[in-house]
C-alpha atoms as a PDB file:
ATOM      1  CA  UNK A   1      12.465 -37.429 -17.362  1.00  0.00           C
ATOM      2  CA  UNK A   2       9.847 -36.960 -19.933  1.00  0.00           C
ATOM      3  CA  UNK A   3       9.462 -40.804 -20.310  1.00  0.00           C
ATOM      4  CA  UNK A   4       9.299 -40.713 -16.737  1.00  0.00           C
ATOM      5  CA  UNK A   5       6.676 -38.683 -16.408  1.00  0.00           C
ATOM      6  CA  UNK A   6       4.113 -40.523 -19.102  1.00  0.00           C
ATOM      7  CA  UNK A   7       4.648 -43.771 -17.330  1.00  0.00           C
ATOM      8  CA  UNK A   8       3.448 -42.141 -14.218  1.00  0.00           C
ATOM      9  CA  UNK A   9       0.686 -40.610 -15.901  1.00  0.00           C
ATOM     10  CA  UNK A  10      -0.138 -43.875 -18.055  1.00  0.00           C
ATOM     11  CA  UNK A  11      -1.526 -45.734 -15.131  1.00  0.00           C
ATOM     12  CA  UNK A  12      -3.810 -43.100 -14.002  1.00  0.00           C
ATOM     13  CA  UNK A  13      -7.146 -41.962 -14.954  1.00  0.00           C
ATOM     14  CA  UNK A  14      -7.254 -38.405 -16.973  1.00  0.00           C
ATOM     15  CA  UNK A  15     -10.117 -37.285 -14.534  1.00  0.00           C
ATOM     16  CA  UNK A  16      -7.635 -37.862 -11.634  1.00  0.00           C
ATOM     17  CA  UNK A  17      -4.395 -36.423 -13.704  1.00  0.00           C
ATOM     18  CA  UNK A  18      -6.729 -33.429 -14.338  1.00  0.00           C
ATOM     19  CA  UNK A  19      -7.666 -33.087 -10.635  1.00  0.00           C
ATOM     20  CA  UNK A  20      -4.348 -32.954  -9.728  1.00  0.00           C
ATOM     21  CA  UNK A  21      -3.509 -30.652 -12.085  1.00  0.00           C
ATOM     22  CA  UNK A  22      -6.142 -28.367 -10.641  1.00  0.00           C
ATOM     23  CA  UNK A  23      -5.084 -29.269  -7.042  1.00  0.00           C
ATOM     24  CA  UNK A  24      -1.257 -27.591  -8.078  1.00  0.00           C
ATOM     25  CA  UNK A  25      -2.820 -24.626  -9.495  1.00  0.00           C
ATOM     26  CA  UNK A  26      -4.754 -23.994  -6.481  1.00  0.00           C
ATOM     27  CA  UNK A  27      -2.293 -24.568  -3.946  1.00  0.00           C
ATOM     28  CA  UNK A  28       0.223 -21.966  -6.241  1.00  0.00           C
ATOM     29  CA  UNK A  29      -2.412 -19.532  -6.484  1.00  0.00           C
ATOM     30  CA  UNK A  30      -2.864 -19.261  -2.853  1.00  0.00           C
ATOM     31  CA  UNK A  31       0.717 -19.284  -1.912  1.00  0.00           C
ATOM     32  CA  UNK A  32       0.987 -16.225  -4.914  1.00  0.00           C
ATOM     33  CA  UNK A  33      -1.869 -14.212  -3.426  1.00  0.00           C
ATOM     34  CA  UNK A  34      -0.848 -14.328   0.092  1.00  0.00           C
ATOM     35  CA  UNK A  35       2.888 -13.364  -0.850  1.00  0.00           C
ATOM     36  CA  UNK A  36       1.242 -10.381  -2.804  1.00  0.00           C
ATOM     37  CA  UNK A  37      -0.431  -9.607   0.430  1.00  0.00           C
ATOM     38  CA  UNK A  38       3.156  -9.635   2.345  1.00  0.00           C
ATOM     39  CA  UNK A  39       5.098  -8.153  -0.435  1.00  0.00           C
ATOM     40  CA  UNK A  40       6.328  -4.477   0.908  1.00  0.00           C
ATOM     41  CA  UNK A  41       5.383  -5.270   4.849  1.00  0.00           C
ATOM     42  CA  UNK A  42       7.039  -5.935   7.705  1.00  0.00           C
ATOM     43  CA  UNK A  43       4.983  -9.650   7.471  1.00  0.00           C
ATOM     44  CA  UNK A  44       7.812 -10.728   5.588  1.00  0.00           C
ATOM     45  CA  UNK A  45      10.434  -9.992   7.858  1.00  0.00           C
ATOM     46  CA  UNK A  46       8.328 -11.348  10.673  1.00  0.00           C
ATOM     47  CA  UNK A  47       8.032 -14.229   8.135  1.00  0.00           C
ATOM     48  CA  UNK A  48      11.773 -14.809   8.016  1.00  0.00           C
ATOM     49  CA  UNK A  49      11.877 -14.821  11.827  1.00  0.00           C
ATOM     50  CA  UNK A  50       9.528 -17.724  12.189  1.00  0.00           C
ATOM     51  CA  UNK A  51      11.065 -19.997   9.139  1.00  0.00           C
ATOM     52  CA  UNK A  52      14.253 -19.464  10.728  1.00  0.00           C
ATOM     53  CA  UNK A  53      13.073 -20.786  13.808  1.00  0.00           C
ATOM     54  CA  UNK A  54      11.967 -23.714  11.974  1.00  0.00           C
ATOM     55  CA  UNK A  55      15.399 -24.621  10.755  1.00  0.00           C
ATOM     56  CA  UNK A  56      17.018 -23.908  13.701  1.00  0.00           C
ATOM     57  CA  UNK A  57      14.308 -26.578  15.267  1.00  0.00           C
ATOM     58  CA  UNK A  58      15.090 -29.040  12.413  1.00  0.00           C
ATOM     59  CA  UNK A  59      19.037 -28.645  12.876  1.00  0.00           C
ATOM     60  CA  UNK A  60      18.657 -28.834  17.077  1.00  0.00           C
ATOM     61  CA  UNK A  61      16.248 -32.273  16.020  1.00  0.00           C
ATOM     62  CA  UNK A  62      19.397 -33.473  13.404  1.00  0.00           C
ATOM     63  CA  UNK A  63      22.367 -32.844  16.173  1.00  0.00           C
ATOM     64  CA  UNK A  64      20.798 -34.150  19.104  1.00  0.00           C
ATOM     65  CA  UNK A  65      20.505 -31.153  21.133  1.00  0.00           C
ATOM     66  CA  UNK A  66      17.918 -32.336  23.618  1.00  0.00           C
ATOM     67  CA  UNK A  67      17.260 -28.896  25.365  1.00  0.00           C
ATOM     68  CA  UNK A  68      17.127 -26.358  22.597  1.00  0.00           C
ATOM     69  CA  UNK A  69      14.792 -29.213  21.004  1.00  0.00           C
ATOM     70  CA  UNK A  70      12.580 -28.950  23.960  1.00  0.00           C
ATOM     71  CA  UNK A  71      12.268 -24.951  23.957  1.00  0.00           C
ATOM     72  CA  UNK A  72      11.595 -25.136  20.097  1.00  0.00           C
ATOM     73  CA  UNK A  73       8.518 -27.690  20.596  1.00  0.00           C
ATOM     74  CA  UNK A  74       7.339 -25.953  23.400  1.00  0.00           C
ATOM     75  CA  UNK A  75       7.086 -23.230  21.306  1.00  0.00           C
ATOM     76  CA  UNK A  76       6.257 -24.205  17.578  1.00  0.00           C
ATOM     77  CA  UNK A  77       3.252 -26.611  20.022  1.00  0.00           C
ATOM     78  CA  UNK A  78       1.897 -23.048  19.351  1.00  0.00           C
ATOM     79  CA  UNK A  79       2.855 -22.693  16.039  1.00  0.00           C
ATOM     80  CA  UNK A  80      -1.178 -21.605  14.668  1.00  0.00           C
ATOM     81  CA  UNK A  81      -1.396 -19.257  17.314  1.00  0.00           C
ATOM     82  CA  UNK A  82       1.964 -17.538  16.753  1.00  0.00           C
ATOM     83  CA  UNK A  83       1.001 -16.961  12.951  1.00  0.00           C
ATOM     84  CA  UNK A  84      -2.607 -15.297  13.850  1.00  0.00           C
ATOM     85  CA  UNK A  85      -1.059 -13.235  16.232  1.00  0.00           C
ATOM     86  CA  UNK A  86       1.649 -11.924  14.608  1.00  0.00           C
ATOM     87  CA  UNK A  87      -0.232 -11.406  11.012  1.00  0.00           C
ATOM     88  CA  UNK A  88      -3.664 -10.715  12.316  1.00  0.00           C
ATOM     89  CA  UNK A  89      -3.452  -7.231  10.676  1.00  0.00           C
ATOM     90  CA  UNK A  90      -1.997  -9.256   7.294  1.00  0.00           C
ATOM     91  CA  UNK A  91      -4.549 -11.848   7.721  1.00  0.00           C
ATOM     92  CA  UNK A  92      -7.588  -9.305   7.986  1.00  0.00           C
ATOM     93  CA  UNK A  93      -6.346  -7.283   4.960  1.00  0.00           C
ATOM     94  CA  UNK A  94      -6.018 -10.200   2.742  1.00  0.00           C
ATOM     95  CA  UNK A  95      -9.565 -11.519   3.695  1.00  0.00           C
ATOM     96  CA  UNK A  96     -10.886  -8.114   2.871  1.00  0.00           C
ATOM     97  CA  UNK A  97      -9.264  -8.070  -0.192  1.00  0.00           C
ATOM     98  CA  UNK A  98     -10.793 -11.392  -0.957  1.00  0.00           C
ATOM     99  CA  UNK A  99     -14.334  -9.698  -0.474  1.00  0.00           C
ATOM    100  CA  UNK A 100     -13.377  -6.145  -2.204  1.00  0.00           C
ATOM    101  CA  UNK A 101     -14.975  -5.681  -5.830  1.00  0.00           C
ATOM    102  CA  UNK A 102     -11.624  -5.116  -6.600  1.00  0.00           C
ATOM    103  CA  UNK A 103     -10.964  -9.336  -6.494  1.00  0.00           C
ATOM    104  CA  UNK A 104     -13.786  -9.665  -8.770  1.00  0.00           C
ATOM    105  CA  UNK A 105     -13.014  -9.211 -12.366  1.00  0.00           C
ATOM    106  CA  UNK A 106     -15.294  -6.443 -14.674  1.00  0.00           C
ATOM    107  CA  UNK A 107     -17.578  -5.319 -11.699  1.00  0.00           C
ATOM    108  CA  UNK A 108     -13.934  -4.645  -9.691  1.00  0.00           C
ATOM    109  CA  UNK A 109     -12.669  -3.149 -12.752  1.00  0.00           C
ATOM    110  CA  UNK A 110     -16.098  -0.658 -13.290  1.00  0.00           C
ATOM    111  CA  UNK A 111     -15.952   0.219  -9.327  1.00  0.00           C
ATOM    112  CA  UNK A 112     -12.400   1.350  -9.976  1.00  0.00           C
ATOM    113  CA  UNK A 113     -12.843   3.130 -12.861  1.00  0.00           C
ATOM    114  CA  UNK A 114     -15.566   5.079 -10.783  1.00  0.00           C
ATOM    115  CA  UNK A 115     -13.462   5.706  -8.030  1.00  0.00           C
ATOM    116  CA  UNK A 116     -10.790   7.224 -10.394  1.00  0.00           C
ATOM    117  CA  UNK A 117     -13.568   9.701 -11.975  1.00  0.00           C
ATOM    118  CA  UNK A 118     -14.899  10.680  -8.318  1.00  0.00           C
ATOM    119  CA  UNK A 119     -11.150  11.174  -7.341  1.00  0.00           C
ATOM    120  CA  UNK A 120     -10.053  13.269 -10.801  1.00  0.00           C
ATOM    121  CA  UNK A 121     -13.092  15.443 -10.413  1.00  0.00           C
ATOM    122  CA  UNK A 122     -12.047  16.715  -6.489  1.00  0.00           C
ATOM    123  CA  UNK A 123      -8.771  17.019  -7.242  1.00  0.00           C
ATOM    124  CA  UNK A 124      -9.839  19.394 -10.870  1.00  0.00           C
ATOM    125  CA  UNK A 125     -12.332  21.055  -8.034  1.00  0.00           C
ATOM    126  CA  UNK A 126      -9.643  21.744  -5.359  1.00  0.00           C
ATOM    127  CA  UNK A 127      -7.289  22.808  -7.688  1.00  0.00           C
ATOM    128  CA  UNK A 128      -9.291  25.576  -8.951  1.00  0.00           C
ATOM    129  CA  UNK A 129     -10.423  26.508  -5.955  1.00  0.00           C
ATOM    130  CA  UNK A 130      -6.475  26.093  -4.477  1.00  0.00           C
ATOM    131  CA  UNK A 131      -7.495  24.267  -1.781  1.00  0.00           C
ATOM    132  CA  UNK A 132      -4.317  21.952  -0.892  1.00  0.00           C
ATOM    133  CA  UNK A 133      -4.790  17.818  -0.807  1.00  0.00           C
ATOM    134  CA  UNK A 134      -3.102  14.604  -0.802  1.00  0.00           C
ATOM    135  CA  UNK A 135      -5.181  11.666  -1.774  1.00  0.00           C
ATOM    136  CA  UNK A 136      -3.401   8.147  -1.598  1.00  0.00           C
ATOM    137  CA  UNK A 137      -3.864   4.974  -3.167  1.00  0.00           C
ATOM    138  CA  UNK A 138      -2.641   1.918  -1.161  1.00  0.00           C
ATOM    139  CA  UNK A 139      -1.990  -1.064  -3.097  1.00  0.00           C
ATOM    140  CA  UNK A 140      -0.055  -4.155  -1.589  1.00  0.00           C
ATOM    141  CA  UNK A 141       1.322  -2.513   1.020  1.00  0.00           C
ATOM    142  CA  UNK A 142      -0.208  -1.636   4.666  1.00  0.00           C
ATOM    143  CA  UNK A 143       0.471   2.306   4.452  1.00  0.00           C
ATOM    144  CA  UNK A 144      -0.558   1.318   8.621  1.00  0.00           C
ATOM    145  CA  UNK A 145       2.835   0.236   9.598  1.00  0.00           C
ATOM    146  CA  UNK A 146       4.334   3.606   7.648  1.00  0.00           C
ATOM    147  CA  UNK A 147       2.397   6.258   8.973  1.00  0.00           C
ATOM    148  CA  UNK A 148       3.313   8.351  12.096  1.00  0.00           C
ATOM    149  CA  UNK A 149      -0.394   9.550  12.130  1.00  0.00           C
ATOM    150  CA  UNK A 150      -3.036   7.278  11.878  1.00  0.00           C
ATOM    151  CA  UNK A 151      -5.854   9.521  11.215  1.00  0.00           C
ATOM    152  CA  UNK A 152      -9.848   9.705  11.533  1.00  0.00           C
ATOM    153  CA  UNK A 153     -11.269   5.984  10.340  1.00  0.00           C
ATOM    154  CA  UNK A 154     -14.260   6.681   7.715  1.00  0.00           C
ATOM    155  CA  UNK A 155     -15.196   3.384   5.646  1.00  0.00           C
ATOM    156  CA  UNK A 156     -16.903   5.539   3.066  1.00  0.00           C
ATOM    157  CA  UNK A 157     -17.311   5.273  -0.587  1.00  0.00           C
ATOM    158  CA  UNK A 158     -15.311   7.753  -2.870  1.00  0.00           C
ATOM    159  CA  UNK A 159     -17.206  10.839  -3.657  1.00  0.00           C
ATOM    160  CA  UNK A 160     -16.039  13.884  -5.436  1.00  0.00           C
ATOM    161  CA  UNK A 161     -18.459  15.536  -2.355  1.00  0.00           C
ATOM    162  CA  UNK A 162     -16.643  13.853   0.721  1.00  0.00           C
ATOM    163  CA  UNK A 163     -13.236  14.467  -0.681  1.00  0.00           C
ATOM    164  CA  UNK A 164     -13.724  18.165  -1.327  1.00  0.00           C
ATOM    165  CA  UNK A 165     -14.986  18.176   2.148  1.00  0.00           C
ATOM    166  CA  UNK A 166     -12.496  16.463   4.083  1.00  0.00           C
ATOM    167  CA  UNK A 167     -10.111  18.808   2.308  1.00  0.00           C
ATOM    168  CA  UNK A 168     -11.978  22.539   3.019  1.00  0.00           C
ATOM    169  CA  UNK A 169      -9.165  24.563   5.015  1.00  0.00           C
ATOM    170  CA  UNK A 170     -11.069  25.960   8.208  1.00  0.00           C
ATOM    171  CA  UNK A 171     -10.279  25.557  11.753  1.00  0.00           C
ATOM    172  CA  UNK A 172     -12.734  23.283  12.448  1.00  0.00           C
ATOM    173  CA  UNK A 173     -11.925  20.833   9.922  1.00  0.00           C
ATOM    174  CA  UNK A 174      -8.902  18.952  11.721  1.00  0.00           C
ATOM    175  CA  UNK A 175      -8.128  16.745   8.844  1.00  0.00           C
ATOM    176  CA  UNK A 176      -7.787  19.047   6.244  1.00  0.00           C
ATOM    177  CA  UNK A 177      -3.916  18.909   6.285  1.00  0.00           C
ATOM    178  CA  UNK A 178      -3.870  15.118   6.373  1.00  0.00           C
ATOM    179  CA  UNK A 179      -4.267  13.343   3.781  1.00  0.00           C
ATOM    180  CA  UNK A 180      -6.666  10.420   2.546  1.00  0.00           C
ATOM    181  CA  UNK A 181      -5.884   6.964   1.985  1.00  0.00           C
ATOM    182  CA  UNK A 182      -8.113   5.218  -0.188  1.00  0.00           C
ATOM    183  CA  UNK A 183      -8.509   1.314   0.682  1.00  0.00           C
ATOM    184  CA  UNK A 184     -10.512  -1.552  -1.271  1.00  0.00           C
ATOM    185  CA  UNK A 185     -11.982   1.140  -3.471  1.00  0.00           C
ATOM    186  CA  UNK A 186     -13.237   2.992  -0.475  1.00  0.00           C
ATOM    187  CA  UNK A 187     -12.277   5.791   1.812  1.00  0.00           C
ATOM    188  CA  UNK A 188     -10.729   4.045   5.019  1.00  0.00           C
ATOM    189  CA  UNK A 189      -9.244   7.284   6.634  1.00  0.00           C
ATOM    190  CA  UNK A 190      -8.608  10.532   6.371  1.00  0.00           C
ATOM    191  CA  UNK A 191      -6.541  13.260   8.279  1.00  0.00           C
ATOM    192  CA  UNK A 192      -3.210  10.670   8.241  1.00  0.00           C
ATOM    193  CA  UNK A 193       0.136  11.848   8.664  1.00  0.00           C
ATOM    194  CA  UNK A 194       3.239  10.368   6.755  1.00  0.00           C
ATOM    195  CA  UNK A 195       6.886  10.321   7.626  1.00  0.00           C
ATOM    196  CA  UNK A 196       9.050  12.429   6.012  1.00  0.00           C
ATOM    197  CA  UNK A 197      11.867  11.479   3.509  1.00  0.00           C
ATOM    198  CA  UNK A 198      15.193  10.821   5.040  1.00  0.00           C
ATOM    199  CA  UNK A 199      17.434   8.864   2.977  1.00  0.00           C
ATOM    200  CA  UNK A 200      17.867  11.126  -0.106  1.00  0.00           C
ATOM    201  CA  UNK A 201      17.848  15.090  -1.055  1.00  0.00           C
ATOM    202  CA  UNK A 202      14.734  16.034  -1.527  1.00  0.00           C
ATOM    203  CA  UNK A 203      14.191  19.130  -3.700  1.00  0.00           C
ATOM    204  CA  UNK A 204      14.108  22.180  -1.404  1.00  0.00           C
ATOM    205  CA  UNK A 205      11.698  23.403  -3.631  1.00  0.00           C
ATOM    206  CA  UNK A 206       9.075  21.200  -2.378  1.00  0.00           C
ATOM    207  CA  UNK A 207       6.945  21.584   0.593  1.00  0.00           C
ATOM    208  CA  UNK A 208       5.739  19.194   2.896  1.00  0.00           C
ATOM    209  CA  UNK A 209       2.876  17.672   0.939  1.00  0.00           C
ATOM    210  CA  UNK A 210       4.970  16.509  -1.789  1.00  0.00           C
ATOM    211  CA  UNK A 211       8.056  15.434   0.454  1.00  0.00           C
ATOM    212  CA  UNK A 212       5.740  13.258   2.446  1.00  0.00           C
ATOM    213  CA  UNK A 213       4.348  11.722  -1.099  1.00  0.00           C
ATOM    214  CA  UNK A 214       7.583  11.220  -1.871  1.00  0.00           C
ATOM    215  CA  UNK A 215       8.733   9.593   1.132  1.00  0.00           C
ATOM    216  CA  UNK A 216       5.362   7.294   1.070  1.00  0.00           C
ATOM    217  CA  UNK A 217       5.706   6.177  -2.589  1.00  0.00           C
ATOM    218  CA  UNK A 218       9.257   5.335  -1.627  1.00  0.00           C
ATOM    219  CA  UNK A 219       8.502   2.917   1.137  1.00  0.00           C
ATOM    220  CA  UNK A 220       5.597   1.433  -0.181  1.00  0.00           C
ATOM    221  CA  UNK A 221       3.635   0.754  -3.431  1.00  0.00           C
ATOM    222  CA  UNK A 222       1.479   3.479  -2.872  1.00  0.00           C
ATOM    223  CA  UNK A 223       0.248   5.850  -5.420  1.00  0.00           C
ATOM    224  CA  UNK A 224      -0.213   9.332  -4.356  1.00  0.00           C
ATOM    225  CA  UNK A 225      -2.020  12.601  -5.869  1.00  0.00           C
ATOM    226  CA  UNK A 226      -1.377  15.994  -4.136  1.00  0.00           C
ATOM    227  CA  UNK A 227      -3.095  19.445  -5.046  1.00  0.00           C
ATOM    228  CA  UNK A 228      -0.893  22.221  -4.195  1.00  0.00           C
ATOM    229  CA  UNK A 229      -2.120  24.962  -2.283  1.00  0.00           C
ATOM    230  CA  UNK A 230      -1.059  28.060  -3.803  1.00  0.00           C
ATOM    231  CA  UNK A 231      -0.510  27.662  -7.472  1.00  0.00           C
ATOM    232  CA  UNK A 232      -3.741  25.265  -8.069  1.00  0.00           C
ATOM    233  CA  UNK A 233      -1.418  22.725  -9.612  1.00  0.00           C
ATOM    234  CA  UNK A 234      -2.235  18.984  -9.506  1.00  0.00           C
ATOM    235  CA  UNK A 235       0.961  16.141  -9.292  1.00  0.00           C
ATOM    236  CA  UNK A 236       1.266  12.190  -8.955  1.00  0.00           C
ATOM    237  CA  UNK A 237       3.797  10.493  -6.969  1.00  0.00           C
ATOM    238  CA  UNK A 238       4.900   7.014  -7.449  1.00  0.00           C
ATOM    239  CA  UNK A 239       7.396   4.396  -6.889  1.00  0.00           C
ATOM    240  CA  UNK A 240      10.028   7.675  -5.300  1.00  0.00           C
ATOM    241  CA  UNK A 241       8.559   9.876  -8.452  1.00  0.00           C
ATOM    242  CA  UNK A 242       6.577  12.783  -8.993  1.00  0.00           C
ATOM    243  CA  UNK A 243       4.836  14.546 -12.359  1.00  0.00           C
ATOM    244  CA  UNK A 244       4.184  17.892 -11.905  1.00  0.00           C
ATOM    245  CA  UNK A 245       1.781  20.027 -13.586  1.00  0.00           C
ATOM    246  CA  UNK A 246      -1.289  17.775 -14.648  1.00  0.00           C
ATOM    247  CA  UNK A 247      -4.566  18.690 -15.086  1.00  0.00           C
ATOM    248  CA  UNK A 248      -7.602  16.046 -15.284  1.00  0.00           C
ATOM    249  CA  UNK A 249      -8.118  14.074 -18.148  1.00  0.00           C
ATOM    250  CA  UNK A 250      -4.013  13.278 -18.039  1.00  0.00           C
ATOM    251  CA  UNK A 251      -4.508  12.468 -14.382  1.00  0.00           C
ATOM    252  CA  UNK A 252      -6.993   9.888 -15.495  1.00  0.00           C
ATOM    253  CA  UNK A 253      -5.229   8.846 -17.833  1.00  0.00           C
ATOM    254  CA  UNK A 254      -2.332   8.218 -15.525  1.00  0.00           C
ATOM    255  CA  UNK A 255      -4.503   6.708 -13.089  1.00  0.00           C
ATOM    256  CA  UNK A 256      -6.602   4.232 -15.302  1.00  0.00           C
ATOM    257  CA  UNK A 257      -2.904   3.066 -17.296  1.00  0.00           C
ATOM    258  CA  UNK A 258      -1.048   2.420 -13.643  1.00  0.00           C
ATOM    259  CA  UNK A 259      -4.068   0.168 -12.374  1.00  0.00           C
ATOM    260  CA  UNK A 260      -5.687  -1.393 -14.983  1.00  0.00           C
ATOM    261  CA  UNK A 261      -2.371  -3.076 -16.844  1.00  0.00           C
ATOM    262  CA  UNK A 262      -0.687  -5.705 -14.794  1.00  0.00           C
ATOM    263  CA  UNK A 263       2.173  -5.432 -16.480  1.00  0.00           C
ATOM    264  CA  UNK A 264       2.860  -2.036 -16.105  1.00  0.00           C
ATOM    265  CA  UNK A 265       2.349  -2.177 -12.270  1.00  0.00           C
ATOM    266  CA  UNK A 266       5.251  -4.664 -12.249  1.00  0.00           C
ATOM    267  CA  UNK A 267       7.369  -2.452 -13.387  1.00  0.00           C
ATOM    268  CA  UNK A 268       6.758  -0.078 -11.106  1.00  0.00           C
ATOM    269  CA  UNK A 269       6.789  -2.561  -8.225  1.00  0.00           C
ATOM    270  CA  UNK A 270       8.178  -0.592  -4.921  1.00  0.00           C
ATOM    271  CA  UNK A 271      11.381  -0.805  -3.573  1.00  0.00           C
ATOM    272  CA  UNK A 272      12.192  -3.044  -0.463  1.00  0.00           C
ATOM    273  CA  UNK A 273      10.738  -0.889   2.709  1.00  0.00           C
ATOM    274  CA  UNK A 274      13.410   1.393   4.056  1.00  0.00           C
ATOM    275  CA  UNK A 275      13.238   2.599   7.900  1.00  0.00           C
ATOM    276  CA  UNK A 276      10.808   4.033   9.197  1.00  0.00           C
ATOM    277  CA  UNK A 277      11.471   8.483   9.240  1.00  0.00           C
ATOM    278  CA  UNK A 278      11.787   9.328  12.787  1.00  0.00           C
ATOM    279  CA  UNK A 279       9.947  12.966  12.626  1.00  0.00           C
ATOM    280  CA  UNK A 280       7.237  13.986  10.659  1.00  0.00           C
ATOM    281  CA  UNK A 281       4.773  17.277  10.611  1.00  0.00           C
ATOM    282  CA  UNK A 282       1.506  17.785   9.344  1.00  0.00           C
ATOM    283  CA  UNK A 283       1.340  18.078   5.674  1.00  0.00           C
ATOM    284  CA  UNK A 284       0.909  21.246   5.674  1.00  0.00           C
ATOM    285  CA  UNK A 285       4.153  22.427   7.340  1.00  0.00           C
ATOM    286  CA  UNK A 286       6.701  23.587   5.837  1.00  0.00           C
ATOM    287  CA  UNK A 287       9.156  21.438   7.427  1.00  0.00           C
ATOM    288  CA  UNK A 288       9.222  17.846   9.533  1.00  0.00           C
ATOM    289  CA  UNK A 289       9.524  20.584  12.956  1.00  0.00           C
ATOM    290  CA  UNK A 290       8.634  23.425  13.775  1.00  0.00           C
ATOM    291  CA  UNK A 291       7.852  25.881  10.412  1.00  0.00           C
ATOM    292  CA  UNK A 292       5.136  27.546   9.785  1.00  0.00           C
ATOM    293  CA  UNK A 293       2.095  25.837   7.939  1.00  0.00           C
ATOM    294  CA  UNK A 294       2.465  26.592   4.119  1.00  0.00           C
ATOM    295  CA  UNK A 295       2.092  24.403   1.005  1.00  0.00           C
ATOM    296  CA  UNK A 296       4.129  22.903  -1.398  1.00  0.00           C
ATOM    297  CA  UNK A 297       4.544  26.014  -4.056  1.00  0.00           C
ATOM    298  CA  UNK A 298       4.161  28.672  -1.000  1.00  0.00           C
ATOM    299  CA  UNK A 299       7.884  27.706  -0.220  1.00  0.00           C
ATOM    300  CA  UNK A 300       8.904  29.353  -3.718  1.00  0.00           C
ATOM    301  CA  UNK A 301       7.190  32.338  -3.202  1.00  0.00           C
ATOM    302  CA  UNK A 302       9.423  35.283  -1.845  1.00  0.00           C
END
């Protein structure tokens, strides 16, 4: 094979060997970057759908089977279409990420590190003050196809100001029990509602904000910090898990170590997305119904 392989090489110019090369590279880097994009979404299972169309096409074109044959071509005649369609959300995410200063090396790696300080300071600031919060990191996944509700859009830029804000607990702040889902390094909504966990025991211990951390993280890739309410105690939920009792500089810590190694962030890749939870409640019921509102450690109090 190796022999093979020089003789095929032997007769061609280095410049064009080398362009080839680069050609491969390219075309695996793309196909890498968009399943990164799909990884933990319902694209992929939309994905499936269309490549089994395919081979049901290729098998109707290999047995002859004139009419099935004709449905497929009038519909794969469509084929471009069908893909913007279906992963016009997918499509529009990865093109964003494209832009983000997140794709671009040092700069993306300084804005990050920023947001990270602007986000450890509010959470240090709501936490004295016990204000409660849930602040959440998406990553590969579209937390849109998870959530139950999708919240105030914002497209602002991370400030230890606007988070405290969104977060004050008056009446006329209707996003305060939300919670905030950062995007590309920026704020892209605020006042969202996730589902609650449904296929394990949670600890009964925990109120709302926590279960629906836990229930995100589990689902998706997300990384979640919540502020609880009544004790002033800061946590961090990912990949199904939570640590408890943090206060800033560990938070950062945390924070800068689970985004800034690549290797560490596949290990804590997310689990294949589980159904959707039917119910949910704002995150700062009690439970997924009808309970009062009351934070996470308010449910251990007598």
């Amino acid at each position: 094979m190796l022999e093979g392989l020089l003789h095929l090489f032997a007769r061609r110019p280095w410049t064009q060997v080398g362009i080839d090369l680069l050609d491969v590279f390219a075309v695996s880097w793309v196909f890498y970057r968009v399943l990164l994009v799909l990884r933990g979404t319902r694209a992929m299972q939309m994905g499936a759908g269309l490549g089994l169309i395919l081979v049901l096409y290729a098998a109707a074109r290999w047995a002859g089977l004139v009419t099935l044959l004709d449905l497929l071509s009038t519909l794969l005649s469509s084929f471009i279409l069908i893909v913007v369609v279906v992963f016009q959300n997918d499509i529009r995410r990865g093109l964003m990420r494209v832009g983000s200063p997140a794709f671009l090396g040092g700069f993306g790696r300084a804005q990050e590190s920023r947001v990270i300080d602007e986000v450890v300071a509010a959470v240090t600031e709501l936490a004295r003050h016990r204000m409660g919060a849930l602040i959440t990191f998406e990553q590969d996944a579209n937390l849109a196809e998870f959530v139950v509700g999708q919240g105030i859009p914002l497209d602002a830029a991370v400030t230890r100001e606007l988070l405290v804000s969104l977060f004050v607990p008056e009446s006329v702040n209707k996003m305060h029990d939300g919670a905030v889902v950062i995007r590309n390094l920026r704020v892209a909504s605020a006042g969202v509602f996730f589902p609650m966990p449904e296929q394990r025991v949670v600890d009964p211990s925990l109120g709302s904000r926590h279960r629906a951390a836990l229930g995100i993280t589990e689902e998706t890739d997300a990384v979640v910090v919540v502020v609880s309410e009544e004790r002033g105690t800061i946590s961090f939920c990912f990949n199904g898990n939570i640590v408890s009792n943090l206060d800033g500089p560990s938070l950062k810590q945390a924070l800068l170590g689970l985004f800034g190694r690549k290797a560490r962030r596949k290990a804590l890749a997310p689990r294949p997305p589980r159904p959707r939870a039917k119910d949910a409640a704002p995150l700062g019921d009690e439970s997924p119904r009808s309970a009062p509102r009351r934070d996470a450690d308010e449910e251990r109090a007598p």
